[in-house]
C-alpha atoms as a PDB file:
ATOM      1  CA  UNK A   1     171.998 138.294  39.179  1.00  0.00           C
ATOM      2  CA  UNK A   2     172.796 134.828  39.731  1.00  0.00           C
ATOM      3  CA  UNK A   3     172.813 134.657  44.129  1.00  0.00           C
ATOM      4  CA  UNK A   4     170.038 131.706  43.470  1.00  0.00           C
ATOM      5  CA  UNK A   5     171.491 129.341  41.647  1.00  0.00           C
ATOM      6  CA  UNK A   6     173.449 126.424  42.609  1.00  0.00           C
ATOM      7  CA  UNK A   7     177.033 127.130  41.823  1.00  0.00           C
ATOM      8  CA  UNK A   8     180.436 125.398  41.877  1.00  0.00           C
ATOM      9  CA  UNK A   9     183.986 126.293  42.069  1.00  0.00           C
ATOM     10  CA  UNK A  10     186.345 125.358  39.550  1.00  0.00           C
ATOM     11  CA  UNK A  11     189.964 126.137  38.302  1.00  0.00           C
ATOM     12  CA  UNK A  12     190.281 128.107  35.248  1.00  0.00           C
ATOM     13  CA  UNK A  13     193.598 129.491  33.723  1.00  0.00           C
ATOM     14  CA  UNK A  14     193.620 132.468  32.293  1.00  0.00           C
ATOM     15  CA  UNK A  15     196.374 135.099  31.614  1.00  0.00           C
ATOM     16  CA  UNK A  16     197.687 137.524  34.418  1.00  0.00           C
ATOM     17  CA  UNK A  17     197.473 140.378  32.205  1.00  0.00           C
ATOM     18  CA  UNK A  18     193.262 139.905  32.246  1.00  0.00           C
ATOM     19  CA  UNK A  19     193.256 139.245  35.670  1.00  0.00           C
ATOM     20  CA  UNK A  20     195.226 142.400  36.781  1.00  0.00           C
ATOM     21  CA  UNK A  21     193.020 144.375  34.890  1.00  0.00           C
ATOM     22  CA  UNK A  22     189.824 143.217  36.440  1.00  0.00           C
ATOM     23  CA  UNK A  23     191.287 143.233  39.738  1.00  0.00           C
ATOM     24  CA  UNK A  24     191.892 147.234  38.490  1.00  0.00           C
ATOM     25  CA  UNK A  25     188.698 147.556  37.506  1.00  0.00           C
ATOM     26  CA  UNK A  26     187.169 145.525  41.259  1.00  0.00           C
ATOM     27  CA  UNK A  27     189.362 147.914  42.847  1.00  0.00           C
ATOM     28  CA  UNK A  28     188.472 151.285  40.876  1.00  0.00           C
ATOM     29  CA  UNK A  29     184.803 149.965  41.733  1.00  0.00           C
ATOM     30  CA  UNK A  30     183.624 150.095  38.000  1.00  0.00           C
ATOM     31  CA  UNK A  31     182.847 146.241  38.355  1.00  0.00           C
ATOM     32  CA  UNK A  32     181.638 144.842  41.297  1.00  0.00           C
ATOM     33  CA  UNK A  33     183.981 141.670  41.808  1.00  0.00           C
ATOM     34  CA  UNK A  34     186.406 139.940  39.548  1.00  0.00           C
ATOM     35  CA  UNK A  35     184.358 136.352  40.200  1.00  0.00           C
ATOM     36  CA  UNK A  36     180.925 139.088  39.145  1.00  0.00           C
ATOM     37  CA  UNK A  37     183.295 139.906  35.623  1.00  0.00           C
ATOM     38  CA  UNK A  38     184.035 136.554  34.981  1.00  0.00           C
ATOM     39  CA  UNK A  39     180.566 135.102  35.680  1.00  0.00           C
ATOM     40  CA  UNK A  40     179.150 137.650  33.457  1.00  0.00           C
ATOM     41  CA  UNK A  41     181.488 136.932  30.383  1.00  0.00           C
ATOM     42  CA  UNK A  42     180.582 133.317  30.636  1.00  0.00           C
ATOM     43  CA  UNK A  43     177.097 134.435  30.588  1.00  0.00           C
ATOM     44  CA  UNK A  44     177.404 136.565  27.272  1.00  0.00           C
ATOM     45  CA  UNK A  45     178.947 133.878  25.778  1.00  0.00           C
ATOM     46  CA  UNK A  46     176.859 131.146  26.629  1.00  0.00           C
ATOM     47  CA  UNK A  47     173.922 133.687  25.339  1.00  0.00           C
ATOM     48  CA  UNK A  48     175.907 134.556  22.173  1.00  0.00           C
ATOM     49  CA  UNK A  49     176.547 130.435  21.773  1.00  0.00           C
ATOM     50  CA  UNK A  50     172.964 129.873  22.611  1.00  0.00           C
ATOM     51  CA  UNK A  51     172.077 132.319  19.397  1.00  0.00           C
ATOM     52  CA  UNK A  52     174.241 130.775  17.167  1.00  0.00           C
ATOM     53  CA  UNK A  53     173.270 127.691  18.024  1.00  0.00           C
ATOM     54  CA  UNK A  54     169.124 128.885  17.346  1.00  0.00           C
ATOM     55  CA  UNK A  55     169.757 130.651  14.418  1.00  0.00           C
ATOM     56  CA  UNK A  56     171.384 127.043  12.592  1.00  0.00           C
ATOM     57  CA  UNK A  57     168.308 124.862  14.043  1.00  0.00           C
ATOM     58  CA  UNK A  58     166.248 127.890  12.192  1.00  0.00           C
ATOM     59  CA  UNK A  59     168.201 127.279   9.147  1.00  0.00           C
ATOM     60  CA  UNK A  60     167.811 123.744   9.009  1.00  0.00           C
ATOM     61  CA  UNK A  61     164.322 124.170   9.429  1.00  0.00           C
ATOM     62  CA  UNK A  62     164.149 126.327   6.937  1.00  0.00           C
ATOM     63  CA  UNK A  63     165.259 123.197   4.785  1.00  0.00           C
ATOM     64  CA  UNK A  64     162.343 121.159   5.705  1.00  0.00           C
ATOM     65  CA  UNK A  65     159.302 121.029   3.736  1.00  0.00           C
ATOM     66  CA  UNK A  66     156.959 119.395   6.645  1.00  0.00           C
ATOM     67  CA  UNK A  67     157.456 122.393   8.946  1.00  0.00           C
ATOM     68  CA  UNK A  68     157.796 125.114   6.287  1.00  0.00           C
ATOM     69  CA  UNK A  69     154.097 123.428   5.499  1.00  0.00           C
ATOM     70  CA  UNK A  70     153.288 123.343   9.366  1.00  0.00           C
ATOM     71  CA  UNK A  71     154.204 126.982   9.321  1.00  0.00           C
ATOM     72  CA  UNK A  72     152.714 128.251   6.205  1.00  0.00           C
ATOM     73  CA  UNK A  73     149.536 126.202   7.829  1.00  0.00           C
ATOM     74  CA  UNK A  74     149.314 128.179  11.231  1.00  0.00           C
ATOM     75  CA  UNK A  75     149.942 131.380   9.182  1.00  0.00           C
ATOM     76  CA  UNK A  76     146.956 131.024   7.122  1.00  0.00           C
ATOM     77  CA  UNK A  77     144.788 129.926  10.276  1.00  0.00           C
ATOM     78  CA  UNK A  78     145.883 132.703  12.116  1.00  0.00           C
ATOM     79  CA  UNK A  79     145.762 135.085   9.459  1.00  0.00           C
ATOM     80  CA  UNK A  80     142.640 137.196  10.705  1.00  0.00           C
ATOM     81  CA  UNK A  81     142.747 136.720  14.259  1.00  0.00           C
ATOM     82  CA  UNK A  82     143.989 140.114  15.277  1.00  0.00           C
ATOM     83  CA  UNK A  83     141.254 141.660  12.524  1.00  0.00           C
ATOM     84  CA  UNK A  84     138.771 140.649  15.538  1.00  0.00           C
ATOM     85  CA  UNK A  85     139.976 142.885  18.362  1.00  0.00           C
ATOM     86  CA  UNK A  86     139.394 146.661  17.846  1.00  0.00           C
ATOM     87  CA  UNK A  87     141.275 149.037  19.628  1.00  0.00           C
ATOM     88  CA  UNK A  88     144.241 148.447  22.369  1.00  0.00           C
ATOM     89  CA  UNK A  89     143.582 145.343  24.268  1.00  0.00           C
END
């Protein structure tokens, strides 16, 4: 998943109860590593803070009357464009 990138080590603290269990789970082989567990919650939640942080720039722009026009604009251009292909393309 993520063997490309540049990465860094860093010290995190985080309860011993969590890390027993994914060390249960590493060892039980239902996740691959407890680093691959971690790295992959800090993914989802970078993902789920990523959505949030969409979905308010969407409702701000919601707000604004120059892009709602820009919007409504491309709409209306593009209105009839897939009208001109017949069939599967």
């Amino acid at each position: 998943m993520m063997n490309s990138i540049e990465t860094t080590r860093i010290t995190a603290t985080l309860p011993v109860s969590f890390i027993d269990e994914l060390k249960a789970l590493a060892n039980s082989k239902q996740i691959p590593s407890v680093n691959f567990a971690i790295r992959q919650a800090v993914d989802d939640y970078l993902a789920q803070a990523r959505r949030k942080q969409y979905d308010a720039m969407m409702k701000e722009a919601a707000r604004d009357e120059a892009f709602i026009s820009r919007t409504s604009k491309c709409d209306e251009d593009f209105a009839f464009a897939d009208g001109e292909v017949q069939g599967e393309w």
